[in-house]
Each structure stands twice: as C-alpha cells, then as structure tokens.
PDB file of N, CA and C in Angstrom:
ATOM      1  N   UNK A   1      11.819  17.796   9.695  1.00  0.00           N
ATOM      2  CA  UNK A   1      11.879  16.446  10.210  1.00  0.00           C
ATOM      3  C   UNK A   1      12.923  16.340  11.307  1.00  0.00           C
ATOM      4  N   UNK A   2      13.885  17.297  10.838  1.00  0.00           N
ATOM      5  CA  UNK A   2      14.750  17.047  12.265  1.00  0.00           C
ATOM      6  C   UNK A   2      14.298  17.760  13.648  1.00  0.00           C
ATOM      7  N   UNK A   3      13.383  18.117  13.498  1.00  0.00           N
ATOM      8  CA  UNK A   3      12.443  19.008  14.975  1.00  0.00           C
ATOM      9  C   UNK A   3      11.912  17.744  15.813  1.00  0.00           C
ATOM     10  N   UNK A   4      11.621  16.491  14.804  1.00  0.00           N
ATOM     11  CA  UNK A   4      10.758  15.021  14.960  1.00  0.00           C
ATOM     12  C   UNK A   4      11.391  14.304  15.236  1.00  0.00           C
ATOM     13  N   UNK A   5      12.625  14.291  15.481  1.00  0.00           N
ATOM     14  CA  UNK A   5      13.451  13.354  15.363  1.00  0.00           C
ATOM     15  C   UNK A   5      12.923  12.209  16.628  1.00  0.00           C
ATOM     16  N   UNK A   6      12.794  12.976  17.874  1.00  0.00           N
ATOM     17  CA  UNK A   6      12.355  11.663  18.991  1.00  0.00           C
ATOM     18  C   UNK A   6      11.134  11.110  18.575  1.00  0.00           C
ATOM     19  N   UNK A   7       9.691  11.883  18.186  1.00  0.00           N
ATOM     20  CA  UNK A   7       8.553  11.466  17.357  1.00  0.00           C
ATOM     21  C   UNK A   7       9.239   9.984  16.043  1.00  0.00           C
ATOM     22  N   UNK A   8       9.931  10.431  15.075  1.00  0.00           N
ATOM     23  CA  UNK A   8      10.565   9.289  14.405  1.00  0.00           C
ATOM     24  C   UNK A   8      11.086   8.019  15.156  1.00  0.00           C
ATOM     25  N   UNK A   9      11.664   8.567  16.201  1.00  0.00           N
ATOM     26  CA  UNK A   9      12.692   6.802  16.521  1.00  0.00           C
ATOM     27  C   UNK A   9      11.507   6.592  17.615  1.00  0.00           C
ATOM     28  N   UNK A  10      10.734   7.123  18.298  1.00  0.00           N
ATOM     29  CA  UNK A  10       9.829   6.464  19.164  1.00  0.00           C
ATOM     30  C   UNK A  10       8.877   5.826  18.135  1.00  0.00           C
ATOM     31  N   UNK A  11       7.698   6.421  17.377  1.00  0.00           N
ATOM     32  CA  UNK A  11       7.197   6.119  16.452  1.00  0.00           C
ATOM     33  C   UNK A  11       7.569   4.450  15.315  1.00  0.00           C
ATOM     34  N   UNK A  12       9.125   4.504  15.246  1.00  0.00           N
ATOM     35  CA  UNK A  12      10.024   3.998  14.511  1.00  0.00           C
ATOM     36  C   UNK A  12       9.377   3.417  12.843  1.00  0.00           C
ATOM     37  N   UNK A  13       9.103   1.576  13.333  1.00  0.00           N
ATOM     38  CA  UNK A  13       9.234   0.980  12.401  1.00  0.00           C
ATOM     39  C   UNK A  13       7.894   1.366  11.945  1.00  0.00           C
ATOM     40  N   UNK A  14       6.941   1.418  13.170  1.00  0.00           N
ATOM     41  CA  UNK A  14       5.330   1.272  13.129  1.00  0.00           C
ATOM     42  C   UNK A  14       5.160   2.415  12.370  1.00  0.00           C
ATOM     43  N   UNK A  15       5.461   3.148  12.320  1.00  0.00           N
ATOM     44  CA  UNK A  15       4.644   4.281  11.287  1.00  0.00           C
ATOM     45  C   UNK A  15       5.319   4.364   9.727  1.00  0.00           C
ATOM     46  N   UNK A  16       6.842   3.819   9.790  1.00  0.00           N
ATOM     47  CA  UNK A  16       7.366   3.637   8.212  1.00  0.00           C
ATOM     48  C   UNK A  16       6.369   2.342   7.582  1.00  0.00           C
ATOM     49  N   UNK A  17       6.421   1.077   8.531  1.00  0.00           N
ATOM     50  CA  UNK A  17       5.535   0.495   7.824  1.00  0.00           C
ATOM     51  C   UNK A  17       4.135   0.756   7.295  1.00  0.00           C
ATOM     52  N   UNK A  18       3.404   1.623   8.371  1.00  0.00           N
ATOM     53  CA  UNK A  18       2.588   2.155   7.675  1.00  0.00           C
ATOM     54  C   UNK A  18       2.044   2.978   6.511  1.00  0.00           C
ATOM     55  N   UNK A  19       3.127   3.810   6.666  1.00  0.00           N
ATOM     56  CA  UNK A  19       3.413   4.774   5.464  1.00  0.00           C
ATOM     57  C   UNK A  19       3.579   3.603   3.572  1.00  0.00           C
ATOM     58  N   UNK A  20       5.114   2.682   4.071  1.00  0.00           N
ATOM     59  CA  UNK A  20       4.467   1.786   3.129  1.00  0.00           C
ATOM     60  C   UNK A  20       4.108   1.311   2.616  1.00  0.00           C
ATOM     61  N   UNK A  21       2.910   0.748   3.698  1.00  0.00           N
ATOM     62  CA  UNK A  21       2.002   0.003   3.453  1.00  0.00           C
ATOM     63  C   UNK A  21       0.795   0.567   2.767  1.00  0.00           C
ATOM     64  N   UNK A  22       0.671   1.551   3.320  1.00  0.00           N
ATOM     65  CA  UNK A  22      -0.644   3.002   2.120  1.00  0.00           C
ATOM     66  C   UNK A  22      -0.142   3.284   1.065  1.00  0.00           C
ATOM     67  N   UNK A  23       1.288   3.383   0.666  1.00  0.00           N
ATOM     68  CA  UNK A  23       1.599   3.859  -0.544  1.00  0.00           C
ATOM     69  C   UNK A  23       1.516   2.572  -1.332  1.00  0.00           C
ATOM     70  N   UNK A  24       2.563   0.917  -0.875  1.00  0.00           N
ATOM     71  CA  UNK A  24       2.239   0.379  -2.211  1.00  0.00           C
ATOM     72  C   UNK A  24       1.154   0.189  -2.061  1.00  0.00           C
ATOM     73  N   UNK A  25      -0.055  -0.125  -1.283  1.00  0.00           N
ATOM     74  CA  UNK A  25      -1.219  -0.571  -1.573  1.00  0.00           C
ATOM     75  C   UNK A  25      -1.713  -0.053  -2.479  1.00  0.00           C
ATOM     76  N   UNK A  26      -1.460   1.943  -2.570  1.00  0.00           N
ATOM     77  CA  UNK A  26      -2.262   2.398  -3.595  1.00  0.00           C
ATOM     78  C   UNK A  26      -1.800   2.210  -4.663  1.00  0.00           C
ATOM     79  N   UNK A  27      -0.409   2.042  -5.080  1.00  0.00           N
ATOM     80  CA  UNK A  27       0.431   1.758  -6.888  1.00  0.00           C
ATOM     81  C   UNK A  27      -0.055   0.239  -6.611  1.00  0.00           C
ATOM     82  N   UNK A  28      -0.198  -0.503  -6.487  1.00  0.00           N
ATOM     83  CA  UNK A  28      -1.150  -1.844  -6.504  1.00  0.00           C
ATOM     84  C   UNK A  28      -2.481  -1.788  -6.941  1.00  0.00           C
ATOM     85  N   UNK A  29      -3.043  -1.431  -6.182  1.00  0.00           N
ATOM     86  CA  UNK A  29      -4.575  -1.483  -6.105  1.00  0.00           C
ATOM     87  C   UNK A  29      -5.061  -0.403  -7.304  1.00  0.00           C
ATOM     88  N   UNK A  30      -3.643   0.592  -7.437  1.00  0.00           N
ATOM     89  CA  UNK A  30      -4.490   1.300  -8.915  1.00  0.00           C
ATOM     90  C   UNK A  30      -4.141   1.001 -10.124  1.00  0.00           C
ATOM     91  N   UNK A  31      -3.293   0.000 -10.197  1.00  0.00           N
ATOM     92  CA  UNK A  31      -2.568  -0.947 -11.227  1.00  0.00           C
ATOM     93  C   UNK A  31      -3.464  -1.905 -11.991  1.00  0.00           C
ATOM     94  N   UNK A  32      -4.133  -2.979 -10.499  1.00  0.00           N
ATOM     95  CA  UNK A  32      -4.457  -4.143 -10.596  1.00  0.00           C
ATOM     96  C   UNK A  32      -6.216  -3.051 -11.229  1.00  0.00           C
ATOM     97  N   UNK A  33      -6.650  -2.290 -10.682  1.00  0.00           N
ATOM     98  CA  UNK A  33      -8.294  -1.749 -10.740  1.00  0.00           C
ATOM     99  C   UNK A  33      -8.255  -1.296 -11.906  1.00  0.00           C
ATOM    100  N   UNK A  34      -7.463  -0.200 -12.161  1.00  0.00           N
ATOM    101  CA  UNK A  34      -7.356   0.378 -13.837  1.00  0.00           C
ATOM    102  C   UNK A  34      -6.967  -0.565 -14.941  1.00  0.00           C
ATOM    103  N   UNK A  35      -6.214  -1.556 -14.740  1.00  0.00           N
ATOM    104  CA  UNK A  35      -5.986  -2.659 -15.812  1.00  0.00           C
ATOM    105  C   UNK A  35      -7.458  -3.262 -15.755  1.00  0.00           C
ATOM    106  N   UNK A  36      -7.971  -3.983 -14.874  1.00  0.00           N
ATOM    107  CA  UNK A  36      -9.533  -4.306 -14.889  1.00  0.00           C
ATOM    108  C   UNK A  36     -10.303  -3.166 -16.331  1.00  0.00           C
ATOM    109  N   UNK A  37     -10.556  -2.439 -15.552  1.00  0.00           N
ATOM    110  CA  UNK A  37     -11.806  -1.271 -15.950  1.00  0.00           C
ATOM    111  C   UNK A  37     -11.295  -0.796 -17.540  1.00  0.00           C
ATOM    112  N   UNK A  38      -9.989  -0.361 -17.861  1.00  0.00           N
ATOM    113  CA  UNK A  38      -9.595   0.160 -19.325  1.00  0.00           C
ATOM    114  C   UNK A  38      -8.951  -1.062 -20.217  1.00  0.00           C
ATOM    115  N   UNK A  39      -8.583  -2.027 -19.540  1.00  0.00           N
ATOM    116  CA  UNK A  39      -7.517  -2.673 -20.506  1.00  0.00           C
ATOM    117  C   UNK A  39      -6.494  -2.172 -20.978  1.00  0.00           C
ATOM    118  N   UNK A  40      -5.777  -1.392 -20.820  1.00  0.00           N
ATOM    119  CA  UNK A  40      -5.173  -0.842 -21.349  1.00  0.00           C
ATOM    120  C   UNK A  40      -3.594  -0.647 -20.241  1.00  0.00           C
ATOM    121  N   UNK A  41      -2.342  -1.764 -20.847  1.00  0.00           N
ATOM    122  CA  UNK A  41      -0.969  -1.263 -19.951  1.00  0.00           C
ATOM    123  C   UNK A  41      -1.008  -0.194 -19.402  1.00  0.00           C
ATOM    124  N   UNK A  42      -1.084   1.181 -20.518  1.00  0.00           N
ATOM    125  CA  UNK A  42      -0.351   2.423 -20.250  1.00  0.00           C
ATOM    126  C   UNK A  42      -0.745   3.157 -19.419  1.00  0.00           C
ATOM    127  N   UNK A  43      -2.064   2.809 -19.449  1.00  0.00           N
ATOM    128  CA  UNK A  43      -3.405   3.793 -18.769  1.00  0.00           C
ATOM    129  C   UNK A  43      -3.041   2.973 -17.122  1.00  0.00           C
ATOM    130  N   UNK A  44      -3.161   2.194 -17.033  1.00  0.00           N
ATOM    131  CA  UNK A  44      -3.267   1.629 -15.396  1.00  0.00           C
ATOM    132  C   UNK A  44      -1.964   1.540 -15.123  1.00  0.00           C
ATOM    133  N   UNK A  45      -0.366   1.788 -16.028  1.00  0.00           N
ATOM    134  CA  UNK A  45       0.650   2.561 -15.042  1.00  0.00           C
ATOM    135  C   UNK A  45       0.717   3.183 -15.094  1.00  0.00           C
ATOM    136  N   UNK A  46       0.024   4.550 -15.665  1.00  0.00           N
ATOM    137  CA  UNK A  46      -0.153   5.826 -15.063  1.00  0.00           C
ATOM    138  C   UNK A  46      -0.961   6.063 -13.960  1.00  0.00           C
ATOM    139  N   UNK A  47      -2.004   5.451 -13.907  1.00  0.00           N
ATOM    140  CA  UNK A  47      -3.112   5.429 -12.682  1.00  0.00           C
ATOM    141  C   UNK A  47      -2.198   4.760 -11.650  1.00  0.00           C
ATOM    142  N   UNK A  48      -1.491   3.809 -11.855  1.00  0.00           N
ATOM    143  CA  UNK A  48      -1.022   3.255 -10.686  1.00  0.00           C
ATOM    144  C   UNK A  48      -0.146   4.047 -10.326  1.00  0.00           C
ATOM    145  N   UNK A  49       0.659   4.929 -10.649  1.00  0.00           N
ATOM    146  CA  UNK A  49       1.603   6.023 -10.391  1.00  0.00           C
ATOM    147  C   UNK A  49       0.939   7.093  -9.521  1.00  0.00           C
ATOM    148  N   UNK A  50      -0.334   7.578 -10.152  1.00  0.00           N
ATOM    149  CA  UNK A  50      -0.902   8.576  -9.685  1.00  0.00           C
ATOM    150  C   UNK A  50      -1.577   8.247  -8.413  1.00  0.00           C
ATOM    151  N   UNK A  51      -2.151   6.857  -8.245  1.00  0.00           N
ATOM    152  CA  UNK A  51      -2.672   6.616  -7.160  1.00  0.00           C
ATOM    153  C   UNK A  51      -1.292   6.615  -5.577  1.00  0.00           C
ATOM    154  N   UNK A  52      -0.163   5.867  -6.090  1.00  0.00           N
ATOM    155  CA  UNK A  52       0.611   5.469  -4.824  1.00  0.00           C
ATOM    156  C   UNK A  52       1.407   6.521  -4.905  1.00  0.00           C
ATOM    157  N   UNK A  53       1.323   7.881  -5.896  1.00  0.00           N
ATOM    158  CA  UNK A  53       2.225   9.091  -5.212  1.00  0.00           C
ATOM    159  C   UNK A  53       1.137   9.991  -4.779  1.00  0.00           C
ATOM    160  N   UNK A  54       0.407  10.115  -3.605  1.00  0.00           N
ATOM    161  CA  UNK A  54      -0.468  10.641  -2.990  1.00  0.00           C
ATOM    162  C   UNK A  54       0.294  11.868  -2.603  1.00  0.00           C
ATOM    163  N   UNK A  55      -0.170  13.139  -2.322  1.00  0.00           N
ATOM    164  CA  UNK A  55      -0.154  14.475  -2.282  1.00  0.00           C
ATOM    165  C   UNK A  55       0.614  14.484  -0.578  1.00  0.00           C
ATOM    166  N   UNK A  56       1.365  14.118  -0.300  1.00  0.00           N
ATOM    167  CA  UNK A  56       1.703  13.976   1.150  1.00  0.00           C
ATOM    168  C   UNK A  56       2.123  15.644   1.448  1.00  0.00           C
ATOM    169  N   UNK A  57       2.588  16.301   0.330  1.00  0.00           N
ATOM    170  CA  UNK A  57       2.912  18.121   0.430  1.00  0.00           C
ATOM    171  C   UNK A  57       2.014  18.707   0.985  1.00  0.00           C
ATOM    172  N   UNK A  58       0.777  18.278   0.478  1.00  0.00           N
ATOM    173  CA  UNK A  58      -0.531  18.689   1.165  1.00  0.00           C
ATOM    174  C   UNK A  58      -0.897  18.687   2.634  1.00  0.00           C
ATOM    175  N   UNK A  59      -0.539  17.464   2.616  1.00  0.00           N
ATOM    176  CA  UNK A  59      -0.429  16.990   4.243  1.00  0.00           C
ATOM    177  C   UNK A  59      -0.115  17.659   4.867  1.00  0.00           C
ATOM    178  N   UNK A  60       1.267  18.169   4.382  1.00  0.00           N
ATOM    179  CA  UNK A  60       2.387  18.619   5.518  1.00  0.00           C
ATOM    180  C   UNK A  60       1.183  20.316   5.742  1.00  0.00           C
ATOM    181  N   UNK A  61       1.108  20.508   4.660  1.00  0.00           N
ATOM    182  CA  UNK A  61       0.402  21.827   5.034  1.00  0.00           C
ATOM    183  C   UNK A  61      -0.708  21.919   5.539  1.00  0.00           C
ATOM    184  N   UNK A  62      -1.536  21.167   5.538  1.00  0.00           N
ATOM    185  CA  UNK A  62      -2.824  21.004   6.145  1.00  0.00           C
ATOM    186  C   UNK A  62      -2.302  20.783   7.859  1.00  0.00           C
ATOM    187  N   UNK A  63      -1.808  20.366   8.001  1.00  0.00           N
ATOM    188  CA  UNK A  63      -1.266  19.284   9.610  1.00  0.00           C
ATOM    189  C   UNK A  63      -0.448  21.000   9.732  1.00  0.00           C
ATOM    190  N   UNK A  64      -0.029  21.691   9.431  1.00  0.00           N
ATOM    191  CA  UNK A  64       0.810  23.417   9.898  1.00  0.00           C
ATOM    192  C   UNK A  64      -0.367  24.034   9.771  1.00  0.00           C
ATOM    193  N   UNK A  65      -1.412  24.257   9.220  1.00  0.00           N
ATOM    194  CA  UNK A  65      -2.701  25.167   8.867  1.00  0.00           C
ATOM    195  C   UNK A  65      -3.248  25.114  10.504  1.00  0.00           C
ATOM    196  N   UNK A  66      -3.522  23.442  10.651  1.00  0.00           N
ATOM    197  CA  UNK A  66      -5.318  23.480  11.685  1.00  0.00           C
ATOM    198  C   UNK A  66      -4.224  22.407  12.965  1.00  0.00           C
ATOM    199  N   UNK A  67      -3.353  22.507  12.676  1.00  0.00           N
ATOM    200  CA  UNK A  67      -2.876  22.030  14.350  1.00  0.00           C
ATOM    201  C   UNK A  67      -1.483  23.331  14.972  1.00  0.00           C
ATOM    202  N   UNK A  68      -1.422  23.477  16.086  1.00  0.00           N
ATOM    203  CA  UNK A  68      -0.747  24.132  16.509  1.00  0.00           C
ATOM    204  C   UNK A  68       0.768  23.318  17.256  1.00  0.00           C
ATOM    205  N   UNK A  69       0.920  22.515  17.382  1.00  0.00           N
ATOM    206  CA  UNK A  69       2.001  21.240  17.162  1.00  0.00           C
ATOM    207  C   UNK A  69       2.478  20.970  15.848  1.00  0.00           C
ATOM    208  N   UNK A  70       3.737  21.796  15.739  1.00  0.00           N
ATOM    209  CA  UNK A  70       4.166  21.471  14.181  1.00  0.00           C
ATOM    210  C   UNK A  70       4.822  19.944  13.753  1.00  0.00           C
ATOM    211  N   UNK A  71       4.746  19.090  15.084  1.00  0.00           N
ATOM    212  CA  UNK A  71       5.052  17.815  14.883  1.00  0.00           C
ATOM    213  C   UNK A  71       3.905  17.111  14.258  1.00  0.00           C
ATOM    214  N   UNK A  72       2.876  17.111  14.008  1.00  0.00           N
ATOM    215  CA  UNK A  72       1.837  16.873  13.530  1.00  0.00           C
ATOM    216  C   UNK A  72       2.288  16.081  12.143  1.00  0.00           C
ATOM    217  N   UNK A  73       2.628  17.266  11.670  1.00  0.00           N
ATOM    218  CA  UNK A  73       3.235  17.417   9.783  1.00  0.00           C
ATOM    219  C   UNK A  73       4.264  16.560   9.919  1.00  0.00           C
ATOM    220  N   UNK A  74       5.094  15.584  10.945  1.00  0.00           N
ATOM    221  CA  UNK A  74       5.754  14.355  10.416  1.00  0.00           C
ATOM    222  C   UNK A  74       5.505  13.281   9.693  1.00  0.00           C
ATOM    223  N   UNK A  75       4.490  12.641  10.193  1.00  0.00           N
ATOM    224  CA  UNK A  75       4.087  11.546   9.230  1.00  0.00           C
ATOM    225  C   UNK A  75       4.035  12.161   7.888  1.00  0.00           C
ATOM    226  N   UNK A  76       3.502  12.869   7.606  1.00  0.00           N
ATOM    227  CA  UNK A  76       3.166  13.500   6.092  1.00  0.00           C
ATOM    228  C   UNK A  76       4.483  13.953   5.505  1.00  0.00           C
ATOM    229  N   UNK A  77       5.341  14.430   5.836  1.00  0.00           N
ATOM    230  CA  UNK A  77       6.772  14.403   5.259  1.00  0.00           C
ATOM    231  C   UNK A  77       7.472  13.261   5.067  1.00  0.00           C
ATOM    232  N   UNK A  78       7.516  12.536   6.430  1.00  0.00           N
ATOM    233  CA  UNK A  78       7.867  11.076   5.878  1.00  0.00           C
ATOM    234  C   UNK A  78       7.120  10.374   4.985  1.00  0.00           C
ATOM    235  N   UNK A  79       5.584  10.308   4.578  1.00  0.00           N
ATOM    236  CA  UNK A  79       5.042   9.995   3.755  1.00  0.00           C
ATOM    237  C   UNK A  79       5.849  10.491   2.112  1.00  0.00           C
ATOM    238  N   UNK A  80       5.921  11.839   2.540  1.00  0.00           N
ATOM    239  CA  UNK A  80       6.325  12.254   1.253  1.00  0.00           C
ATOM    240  C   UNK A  80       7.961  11.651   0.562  1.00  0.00           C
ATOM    241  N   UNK A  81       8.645  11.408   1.621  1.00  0.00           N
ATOM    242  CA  UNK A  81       9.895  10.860   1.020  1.00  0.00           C
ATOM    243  C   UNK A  81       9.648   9.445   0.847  1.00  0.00           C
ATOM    244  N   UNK A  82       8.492   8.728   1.252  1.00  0.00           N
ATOM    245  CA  UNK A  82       8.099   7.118   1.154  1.00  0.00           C
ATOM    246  C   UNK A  82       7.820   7.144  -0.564  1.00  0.00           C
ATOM    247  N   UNK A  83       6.831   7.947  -0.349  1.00  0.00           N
ATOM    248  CA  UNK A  83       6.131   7.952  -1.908  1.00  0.00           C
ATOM    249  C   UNK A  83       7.138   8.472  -2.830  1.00  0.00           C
ATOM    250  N   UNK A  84       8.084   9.366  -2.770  1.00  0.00           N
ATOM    251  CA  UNK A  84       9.155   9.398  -3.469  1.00  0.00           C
ATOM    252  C   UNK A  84      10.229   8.320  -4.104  1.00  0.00           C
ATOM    253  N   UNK A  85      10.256   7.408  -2.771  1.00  0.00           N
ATOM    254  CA  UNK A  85      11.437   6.256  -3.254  1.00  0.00           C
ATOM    255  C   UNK A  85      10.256   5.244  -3.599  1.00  0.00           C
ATOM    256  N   UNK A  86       9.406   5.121  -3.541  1.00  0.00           N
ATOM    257  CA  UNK A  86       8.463   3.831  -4.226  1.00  0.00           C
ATOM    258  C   UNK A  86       8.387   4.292  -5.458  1.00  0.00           C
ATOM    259  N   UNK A  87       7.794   5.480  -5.559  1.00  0.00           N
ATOM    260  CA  UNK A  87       7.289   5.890  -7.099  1.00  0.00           C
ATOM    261  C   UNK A  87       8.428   5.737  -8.412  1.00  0.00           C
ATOM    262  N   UNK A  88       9.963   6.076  -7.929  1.00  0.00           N
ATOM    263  CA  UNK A  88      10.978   5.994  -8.379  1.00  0.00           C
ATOM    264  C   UNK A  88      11.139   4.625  -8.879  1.00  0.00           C
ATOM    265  N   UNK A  89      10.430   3.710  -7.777  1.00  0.00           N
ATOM    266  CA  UNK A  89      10.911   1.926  -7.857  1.00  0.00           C
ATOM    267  C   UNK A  89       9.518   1.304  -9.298  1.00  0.00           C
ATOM    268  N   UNK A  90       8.884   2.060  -8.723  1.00  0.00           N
ATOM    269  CA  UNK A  90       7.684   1.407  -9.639  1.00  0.00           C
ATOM    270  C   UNK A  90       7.823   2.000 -11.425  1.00  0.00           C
ATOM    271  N   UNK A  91       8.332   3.458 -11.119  1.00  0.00           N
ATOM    272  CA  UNK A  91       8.783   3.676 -12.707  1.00  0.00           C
ATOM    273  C   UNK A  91       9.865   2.899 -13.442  1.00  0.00           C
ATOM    274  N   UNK A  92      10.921   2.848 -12.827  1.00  0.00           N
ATOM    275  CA  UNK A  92      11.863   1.911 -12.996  1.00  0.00           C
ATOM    276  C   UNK A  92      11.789   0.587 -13.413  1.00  0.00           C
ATOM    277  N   UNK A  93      10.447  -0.063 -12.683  1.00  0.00           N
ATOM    278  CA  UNK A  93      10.213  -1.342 -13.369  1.00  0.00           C
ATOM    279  C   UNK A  93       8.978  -1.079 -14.411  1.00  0.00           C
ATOM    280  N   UNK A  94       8.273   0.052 -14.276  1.00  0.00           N
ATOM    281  CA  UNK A  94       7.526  -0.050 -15.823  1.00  0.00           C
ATOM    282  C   UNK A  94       8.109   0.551 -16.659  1.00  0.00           C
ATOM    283  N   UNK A  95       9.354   0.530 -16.613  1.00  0.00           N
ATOM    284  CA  UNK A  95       9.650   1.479 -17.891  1.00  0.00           C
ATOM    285  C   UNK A  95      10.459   1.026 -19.091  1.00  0.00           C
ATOM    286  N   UNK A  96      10.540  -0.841 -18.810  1.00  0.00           N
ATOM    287  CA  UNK A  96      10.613  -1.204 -19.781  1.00  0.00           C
ATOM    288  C   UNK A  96       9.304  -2.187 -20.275  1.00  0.00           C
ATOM    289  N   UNK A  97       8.621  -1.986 -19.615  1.00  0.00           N
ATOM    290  CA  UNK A  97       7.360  -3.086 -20.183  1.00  0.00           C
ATOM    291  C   UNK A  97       6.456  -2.050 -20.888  1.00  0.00           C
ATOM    292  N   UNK A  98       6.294  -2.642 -22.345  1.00  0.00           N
ATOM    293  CA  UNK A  98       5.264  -1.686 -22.909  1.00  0.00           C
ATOM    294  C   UNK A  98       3.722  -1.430 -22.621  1.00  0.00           C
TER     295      UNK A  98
END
C-alpha cells in the first residue's frame, strides 16, 4: 500500500467510501436476508459476518495474477483493512445479544 500511496490520496474519500459502503451493505443485507429466510439470531449473525467480511486477500491476488500494474491490488487491500475494522465493529455489538 505504500507503493499506492498517490493512487490513495488522489483516489481519497471516493474509494474509502466505497469500500464502506460494499462492506456494510453486505453485514446488513446478510443480517436483515438471513434473519428473514431462518429465523434464527445466531444463524443471520453469522451470515451477516460472513457476508460483509468478503475475501478482499483474494483480490489482492487476483488484481497481481492478470494485471501487470501492481497498483491494481490497492483497492482490494484497502478493502481488506475496511472489512477488518467493520467486522471487528459488528462482532463487538453482537456479542452481547443472544
């Protein structure tokens, strides 16, 4: 990430918000969908966990595999430290609700 660094501050807010914005959508949307479909607390905050910590490791390697610009693989690292501090936030608050 520090190779990205001008990619980051040019890029800036617009791509953290984005990043964001894909991750809680998915601990949301797999919260609110799996509580629907199972009934069940435990089951839809695990799904909701699993949905908004998306594989961004992957990313990074896919984006080094099939592009020859290793700046590519920024967003996807920053993804990966997004989904890190959300996932942290969202366990934290389910982890006292049964």
């Amino acid at each position: 990430m520090g190779q990205g660094k001008e990619i980051i501050l040019n890029s800036g807010m617009d791509l953290i918000l984005a990043l964001v914005c894909l991750h809680l959508t998915g601990f949301v949307l797999g919260f609110l969908i799996s509580l629907g479909l199972f009934k069940n607390w435990s089951v839809a905050k695990t799904i909701s966990i699993e949905v908004g910590m998306q594989n961004s490791g992957l990313g990074v390697v896919l984006a080094r595999e099939n592009f020859t610009n290793p700046m590519v693989a920024i967003p996807a690292a920053i993804s990966s430290l997004i989904h890190s501090l959300l996932g942290s936030l969202f366990v934290s608050l389910f982890k006292n609700k049964s």
